[in-house]
Protein backbone atom coordinates (compact mmCIF):
# COMPACT_ATOMS: atom_id res chain seq x y z
CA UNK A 1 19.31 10.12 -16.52
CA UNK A 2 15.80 11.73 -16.81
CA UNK A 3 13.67 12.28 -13.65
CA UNK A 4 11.53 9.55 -12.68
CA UNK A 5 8.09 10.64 -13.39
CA UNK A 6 4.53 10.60 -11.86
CA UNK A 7 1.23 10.56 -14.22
CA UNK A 8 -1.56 12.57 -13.12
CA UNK A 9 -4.90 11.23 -13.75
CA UNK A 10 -9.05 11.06 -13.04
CA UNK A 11 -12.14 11.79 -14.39
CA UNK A 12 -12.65 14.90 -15.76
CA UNK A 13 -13.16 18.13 -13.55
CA UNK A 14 -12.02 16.95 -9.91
CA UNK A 15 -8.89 19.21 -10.09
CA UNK A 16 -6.35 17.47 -11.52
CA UNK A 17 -4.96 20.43 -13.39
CA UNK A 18 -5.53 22.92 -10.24
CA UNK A 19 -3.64 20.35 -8.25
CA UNK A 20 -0.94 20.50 -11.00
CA UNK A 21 -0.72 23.77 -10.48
CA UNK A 22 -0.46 23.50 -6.72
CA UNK A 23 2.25 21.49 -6.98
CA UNK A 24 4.70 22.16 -9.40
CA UNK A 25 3.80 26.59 -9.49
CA UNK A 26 3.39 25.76 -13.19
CA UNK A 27 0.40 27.77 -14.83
CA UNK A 28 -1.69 25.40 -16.95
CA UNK A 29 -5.56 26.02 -18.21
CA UNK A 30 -8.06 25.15 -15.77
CA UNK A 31 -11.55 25.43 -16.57
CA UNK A 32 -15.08 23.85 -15.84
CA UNK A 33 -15.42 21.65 -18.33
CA UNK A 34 -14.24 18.38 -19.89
CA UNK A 35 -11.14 17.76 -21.33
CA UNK A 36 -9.71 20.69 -20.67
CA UNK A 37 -5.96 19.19 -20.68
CA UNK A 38 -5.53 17.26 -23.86
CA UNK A 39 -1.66 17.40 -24.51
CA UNK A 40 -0.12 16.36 -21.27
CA UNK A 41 1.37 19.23 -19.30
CA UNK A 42 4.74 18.29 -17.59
CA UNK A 43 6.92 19.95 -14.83
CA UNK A 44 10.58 18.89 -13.36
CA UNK A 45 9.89 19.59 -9.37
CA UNK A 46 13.18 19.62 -7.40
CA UNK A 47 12.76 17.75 -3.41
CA UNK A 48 13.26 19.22 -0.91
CA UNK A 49 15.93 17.94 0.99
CA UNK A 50 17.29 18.99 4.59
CA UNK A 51 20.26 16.87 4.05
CA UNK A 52 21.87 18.33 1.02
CA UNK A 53 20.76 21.94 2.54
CA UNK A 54 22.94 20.90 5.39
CA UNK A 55 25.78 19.66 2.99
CA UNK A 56 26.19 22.50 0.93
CA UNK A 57 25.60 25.31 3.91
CA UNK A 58 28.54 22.93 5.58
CA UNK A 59 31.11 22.85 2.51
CA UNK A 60 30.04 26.30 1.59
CA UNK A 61 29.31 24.83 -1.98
CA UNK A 62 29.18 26.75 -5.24
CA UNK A 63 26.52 25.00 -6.38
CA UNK A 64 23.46 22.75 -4.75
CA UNK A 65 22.04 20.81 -6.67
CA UNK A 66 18.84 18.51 -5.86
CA UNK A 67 17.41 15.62 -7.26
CA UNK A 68 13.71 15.43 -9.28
CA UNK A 69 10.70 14.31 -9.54
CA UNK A 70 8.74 14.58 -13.26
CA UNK A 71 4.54 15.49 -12.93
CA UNK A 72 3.02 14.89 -16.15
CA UNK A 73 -0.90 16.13 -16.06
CA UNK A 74 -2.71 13.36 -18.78
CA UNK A 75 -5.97 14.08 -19.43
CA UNK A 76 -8.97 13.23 -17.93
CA UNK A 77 -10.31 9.46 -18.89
CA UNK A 78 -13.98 8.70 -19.27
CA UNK A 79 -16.14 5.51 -19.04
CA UNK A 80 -15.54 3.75 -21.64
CA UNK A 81 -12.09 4.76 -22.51
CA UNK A 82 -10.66 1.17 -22.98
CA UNK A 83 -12.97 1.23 -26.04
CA UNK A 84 -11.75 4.83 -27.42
CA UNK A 85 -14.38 7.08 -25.55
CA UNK A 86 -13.56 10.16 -25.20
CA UNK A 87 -9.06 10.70 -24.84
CA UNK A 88 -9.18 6.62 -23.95
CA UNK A 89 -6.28 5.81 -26.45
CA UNK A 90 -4.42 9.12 -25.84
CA UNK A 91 -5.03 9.10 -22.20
CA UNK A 92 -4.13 4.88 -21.94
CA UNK A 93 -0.94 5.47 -24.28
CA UNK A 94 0.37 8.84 -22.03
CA UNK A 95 -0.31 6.57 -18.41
CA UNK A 96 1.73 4.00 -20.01
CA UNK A 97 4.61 5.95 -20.17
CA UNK A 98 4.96 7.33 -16.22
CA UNK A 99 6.33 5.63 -14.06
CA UNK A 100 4.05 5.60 -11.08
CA UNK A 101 0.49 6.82 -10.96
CA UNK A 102 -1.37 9.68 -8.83
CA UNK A 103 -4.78 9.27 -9.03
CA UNK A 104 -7.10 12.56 -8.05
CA UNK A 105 -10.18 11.71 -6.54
CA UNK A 106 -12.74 14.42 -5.83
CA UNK A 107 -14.41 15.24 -2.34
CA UNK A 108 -15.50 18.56 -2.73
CA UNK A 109 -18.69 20.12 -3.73
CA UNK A 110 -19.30 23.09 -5.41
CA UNK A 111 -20.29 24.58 -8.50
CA UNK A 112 -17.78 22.91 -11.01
CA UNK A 113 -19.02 20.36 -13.34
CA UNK A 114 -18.44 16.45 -12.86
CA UNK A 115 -18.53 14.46 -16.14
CA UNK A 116 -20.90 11.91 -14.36
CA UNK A 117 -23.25 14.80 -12.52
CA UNK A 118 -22.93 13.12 -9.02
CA UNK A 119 -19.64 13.87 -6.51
CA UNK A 120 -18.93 9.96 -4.97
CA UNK A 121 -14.81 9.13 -5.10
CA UNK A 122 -15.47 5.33 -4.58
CA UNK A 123 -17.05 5.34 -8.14
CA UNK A 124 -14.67 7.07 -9.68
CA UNK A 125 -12.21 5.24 -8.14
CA UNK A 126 -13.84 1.67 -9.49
CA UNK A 127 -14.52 3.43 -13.10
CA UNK A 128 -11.25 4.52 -13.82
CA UNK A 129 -9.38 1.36 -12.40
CA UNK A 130 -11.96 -1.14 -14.20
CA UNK A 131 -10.93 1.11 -17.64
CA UNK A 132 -7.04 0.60 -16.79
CA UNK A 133 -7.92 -3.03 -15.91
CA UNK A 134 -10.00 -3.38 -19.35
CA UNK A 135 -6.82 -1.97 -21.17
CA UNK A 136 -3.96 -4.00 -19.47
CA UNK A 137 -6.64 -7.51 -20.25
CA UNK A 138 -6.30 -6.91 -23.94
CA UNK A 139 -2.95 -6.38 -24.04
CA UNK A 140 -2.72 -9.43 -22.18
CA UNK A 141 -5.15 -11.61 -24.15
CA UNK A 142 -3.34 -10.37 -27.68
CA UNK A 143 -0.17 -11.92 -26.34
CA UNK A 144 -1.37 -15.04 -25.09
CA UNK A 145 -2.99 -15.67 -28.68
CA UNK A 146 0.61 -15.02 -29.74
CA UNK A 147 2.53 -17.03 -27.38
CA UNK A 148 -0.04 -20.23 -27.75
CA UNK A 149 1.67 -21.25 -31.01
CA UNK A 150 5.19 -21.78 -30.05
CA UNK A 151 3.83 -23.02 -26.49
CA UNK A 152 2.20 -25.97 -28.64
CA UNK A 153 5.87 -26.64 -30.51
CA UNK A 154 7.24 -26.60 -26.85
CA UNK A 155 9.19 -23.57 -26.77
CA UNK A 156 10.37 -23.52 -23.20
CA UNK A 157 10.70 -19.44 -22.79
CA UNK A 158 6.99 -19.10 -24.59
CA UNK A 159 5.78 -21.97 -21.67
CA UNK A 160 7.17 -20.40 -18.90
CA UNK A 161 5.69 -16.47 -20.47
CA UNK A 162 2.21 -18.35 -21.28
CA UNK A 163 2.46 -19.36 -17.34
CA UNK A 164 2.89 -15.35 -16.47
CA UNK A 165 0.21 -14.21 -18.70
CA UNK A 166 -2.16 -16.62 -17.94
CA UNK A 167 -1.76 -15.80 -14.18
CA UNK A 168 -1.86 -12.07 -14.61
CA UNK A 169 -4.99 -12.04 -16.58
CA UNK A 170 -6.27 -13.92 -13.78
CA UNK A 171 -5.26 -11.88 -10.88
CA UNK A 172 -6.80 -9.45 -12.86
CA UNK A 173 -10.13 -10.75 -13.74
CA UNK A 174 -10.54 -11.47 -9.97
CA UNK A 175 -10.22 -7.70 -9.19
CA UNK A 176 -6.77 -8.57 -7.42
CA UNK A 177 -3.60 -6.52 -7.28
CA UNK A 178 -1.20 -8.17 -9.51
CA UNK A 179 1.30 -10.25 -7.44
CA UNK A 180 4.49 -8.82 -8.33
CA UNK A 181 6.40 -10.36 -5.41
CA UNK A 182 5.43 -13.85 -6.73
CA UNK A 183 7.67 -12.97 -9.73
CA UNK A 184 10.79 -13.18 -7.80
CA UNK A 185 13.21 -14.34 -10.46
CA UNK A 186 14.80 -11.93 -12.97
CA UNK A 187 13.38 -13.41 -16.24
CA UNK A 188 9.88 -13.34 -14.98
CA UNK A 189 10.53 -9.82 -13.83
CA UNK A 190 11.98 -9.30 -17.21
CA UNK A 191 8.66 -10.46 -19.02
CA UNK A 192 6.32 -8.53 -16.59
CA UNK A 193 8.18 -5.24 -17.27
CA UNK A 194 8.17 -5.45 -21.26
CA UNK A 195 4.45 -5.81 -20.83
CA UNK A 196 4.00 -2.69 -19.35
CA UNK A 197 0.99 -3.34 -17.78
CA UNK A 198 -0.72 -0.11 -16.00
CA UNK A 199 -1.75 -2.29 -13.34
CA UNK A 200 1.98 -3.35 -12.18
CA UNK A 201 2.63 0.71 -11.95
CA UNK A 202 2.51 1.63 -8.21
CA UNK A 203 -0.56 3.91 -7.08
CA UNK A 204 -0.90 6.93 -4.60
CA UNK A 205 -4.42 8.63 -4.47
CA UNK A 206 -5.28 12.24 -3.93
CA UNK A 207 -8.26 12.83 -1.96
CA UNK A 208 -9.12 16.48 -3.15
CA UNK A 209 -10.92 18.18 -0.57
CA UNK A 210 -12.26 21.69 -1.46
CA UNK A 211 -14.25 24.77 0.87
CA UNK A 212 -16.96 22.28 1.21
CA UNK A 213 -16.17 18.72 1.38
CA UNK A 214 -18.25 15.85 0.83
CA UNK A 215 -19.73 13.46 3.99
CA UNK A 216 -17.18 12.40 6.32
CA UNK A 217 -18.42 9.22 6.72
CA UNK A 218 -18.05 8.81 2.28
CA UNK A 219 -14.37 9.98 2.74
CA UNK A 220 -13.94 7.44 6.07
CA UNK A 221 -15.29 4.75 3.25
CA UNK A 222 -12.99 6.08 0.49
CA UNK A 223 -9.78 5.73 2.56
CA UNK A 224 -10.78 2.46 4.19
CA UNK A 225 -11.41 1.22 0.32
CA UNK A 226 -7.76 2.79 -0.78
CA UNK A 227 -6.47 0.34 2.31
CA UNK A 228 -8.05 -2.70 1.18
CA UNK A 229 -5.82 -1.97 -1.86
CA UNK A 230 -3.03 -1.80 -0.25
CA UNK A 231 -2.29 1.59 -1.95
CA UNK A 232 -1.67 4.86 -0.40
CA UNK A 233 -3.54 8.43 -0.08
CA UNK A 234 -2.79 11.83 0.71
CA UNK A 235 -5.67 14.45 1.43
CA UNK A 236 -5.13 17.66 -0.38
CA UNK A 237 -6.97 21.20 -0.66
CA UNK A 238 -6.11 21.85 -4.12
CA UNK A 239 -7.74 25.43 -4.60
CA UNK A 240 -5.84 26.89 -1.32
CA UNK A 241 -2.71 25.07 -2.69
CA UNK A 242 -3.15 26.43 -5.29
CA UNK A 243 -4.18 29.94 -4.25
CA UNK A 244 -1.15 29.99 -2.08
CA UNK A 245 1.46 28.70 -4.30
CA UNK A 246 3.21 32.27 -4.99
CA UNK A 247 3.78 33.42 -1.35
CA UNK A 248 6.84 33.03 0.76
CA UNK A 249 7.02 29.38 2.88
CA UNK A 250 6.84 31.17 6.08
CA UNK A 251 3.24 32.56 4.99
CA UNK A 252 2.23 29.39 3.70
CA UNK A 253 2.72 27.80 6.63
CA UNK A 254 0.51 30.66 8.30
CA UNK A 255 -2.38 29.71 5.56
CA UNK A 256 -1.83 26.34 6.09
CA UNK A 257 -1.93 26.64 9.49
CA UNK A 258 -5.39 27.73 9.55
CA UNK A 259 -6.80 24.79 8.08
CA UNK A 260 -5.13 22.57 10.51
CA UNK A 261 -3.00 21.34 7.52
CA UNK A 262 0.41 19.74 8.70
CA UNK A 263 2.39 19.84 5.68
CA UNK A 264 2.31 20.99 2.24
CA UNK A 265 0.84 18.81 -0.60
CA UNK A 266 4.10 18.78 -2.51
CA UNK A 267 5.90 16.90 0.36
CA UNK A 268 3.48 14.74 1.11
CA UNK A 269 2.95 13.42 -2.45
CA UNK A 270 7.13 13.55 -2.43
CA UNK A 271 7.38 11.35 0.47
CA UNK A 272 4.95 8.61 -1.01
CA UNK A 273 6.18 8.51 -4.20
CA UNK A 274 9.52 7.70 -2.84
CA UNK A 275 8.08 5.05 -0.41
CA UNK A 276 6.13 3.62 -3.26
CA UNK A 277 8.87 3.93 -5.82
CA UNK A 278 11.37 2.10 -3.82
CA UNK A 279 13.29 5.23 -4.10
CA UNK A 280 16.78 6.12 -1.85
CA UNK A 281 19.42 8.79 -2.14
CA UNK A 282 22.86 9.34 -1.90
CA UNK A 283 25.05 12.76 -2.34
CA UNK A 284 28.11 13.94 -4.04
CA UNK A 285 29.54 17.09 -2.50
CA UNK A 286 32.10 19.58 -2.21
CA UNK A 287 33.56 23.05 -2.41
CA UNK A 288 32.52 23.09 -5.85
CA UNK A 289 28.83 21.39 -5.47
CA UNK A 290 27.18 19.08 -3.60
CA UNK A 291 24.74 17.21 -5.26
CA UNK A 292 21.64 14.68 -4.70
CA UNK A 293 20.79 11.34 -7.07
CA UNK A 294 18.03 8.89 -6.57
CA UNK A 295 18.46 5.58 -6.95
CA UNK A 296 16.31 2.71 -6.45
CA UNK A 297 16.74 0.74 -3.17
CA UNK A 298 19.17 -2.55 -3.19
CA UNK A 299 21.39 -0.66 -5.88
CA UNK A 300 25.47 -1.68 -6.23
CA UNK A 301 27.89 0.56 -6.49
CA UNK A 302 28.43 0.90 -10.55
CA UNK A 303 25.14 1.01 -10.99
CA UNK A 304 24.56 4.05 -8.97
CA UNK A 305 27.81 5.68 -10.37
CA UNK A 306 26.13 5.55 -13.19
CA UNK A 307 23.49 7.53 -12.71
CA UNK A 308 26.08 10.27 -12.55
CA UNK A 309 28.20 9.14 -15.93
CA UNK A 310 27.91 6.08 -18.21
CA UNK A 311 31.93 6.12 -17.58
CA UNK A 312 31.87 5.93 -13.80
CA UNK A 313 29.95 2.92 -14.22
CA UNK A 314 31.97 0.64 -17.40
CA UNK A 315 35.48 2.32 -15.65
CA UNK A 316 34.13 1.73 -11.68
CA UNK A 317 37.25 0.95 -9.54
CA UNK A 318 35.99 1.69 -5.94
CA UNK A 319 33.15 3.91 -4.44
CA UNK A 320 34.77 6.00 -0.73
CA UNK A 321 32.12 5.88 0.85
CA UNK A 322 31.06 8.63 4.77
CA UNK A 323 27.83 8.05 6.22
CA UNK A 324 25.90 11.47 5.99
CA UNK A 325 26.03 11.87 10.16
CA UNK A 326 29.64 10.89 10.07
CA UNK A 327 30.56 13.51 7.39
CA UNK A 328 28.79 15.99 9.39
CA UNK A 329 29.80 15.35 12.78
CA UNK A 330 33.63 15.33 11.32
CA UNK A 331 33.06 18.47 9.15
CA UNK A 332 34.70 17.81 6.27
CA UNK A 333 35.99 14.79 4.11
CA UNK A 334 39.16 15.61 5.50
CA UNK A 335 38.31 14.71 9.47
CA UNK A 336 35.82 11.88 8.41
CA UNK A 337 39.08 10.09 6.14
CA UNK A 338 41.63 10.79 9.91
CA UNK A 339 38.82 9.25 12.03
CA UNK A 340 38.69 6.28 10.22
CA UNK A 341 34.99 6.97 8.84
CA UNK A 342 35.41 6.38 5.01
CA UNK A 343 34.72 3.10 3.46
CA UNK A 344 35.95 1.53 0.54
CA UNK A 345 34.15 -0.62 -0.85
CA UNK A 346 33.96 -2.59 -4.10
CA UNK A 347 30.89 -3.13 -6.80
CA UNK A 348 29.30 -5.71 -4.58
CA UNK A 349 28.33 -2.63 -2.24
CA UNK A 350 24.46 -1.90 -2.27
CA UNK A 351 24.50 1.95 -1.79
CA UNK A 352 22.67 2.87 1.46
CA UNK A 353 20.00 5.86 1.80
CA UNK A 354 22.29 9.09 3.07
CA UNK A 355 25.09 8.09 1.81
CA UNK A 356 28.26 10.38 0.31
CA UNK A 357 30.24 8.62 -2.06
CA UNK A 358 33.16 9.32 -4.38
CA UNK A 359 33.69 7.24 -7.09
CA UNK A 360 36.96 5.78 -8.18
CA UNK A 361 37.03 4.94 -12.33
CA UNK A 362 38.68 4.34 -15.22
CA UNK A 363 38.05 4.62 -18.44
């Protein structure tokens, strides 16, 4: 299964391609002036992850492998995009395709150009989710012309989808976060995700903070704004990300350090992404290599197998299941199965966060 990804996106020239950079050590242009990423640029980022360090240092594995997240850099979106300005189509059609959405906001001064001549996040901010707003309201509109027919000769699924619409358009139009927890039952959830609305796609921003950084009390505004949302932010310095990117971790942290920064961008943006994208993990390992998949949260059994192999999951017999603590406090597999620590449990099992399983199949 391919990596679940993470669009990168903002106005013009507040460092989305320099934070790109930062975080994935990929070298793409960067330069002061608009548009300068037109074809999005995409990296595979392994996480980091202490647990599966401590797996295959304990099993001695041949091979460790970790799980992924995808970065795709889109280009930068304009005012006016919803109506074609500048990339709007190319830009709209490339966010639609990510899974969640990291949003770069800039709060830095300096010499670099901004599209709209001024440096103030909150505006940016309201122009570029007014623009994704804009775009998801016409997709919305076009289907509720669509669906109005066969509501009026009492089709029952075009009722209850003309009941959705309607209500997201509105949600919308109000400014509001689209209710997605409303839309409890699986067909609604079924008819919200063919959509494929920007607005349902979960949201972290980047405040990008430079050598000189804007007025505290703007940023104090900016986060308090990102709350109201009910979204989430991490504060980045980009160009000294970036700048460091190619030395050892021990003299990053030294850098880092310095600037009173805790922890690297990378992990931080890691960490929220899989808060916001509901993500867990669970681990395959042995002698031969132990191994890390992400799954979403409340996932059986057979569906998680089958993020390894389409056959684990049509042949799925039984998953053994060791709690990561358990496996290491035994060991090995071995000690965990003699003290009584494996589980076996059937498909009904939801797969729990740390979890080392060995699936049972047959095809």
């Amino acid at each position: 299964m391919s990596s679940l990804s993470c669009g990168i996106v903002g106005l013009p020239n507040v460092g989305k391609s320099t934070i790109f950079c930062a975080l994935t050590n990929a070298a793409v242009e960067s330069a002061n002036y608009p548009f300068t990423t037109i074809e999005p640029n995409i990296a595979i980022v392994d996480v980091p992850d202490t647990r599966l360090d401590s797996l295959a240092e304990l099993l001695n594995s041949k091979k460790k492998v970790p799980t992924t997240l995808k970065f795709v850099d889109i280009a930068g979106l304009v005012k006016g995009a919803s109506k074609g300005e500048g990339l709007g189509n190319k830009f709209l059609g490339n966010i639609r395709e990510v899974d969640s959405i990291v949003h770069v906001l800039r709060c830095f001064k300096g010499e670099t150009t901004h599209v709209m001549e001024t440096i103030d996040p909150i505006r940016d901010l309201d122009i570029i989710s007014l623009e994704l707003a804009i775009s998801d309201l016409q997709i919305l509109e076009k289907r509720i012309v669509k669906l109005e027919k066969n509501k009026r000769g009492g089709d029952k699924k075009a009722i209850e989808e003309y009941r959705i619409v309607e209500g997201l358009i509105k949600s919308i139009n109000n400014n509001e976060p689209v209710p997605l927890s409303k839309y409890t039952d699986l067909e609604e959830s079924r008819m919200i995700k063919e959509l494929n609305l920007i607005s349902t796609k979960p949201t972290i921003y980047i405040l990008n903070f430079g050598n000189e950084s804007i007025d505290l009390e703007e940023i104090k505004k900016l986060k308090s704004k990102i709350e109201e949302r009910k979204e989430s932010f991490v504060e980045i310095y980009g160009l000294l990300e970036n700048e460091i990117k190619d030395l050892e971790e021990d003299e990053k942290k030294l850098f880092l350090d310095d600037y009173n920064i805790k922890a690297q961008g990378l992990s931080q943006l890691i960490e929220k992404s899989y808060y916001i994208l509901n993500l867990i993990t669970y681990y395959t390992a042995g002698p031969e290599e132990s191994r890390a998949w992400s799954i979403g949260d409340q996932t059986k059994a057979p569906s998680a197998a089958g993020k390894i192999h389409t056959d684990f999951e049509k042949g799925f017999i039984r998953a053994e299941i060791i709690e990561f603590q358990d496996f290491i406090n035994s060991g090995s597999e071995e000690d965990s199965k003699n003290k009584g620590l494996m589980k076996s449990e059937g498909k009904e099992y939801i797969v729990k966060d740390g979890d080392i399983i060995h699936f049972r199949y047959n095809v």
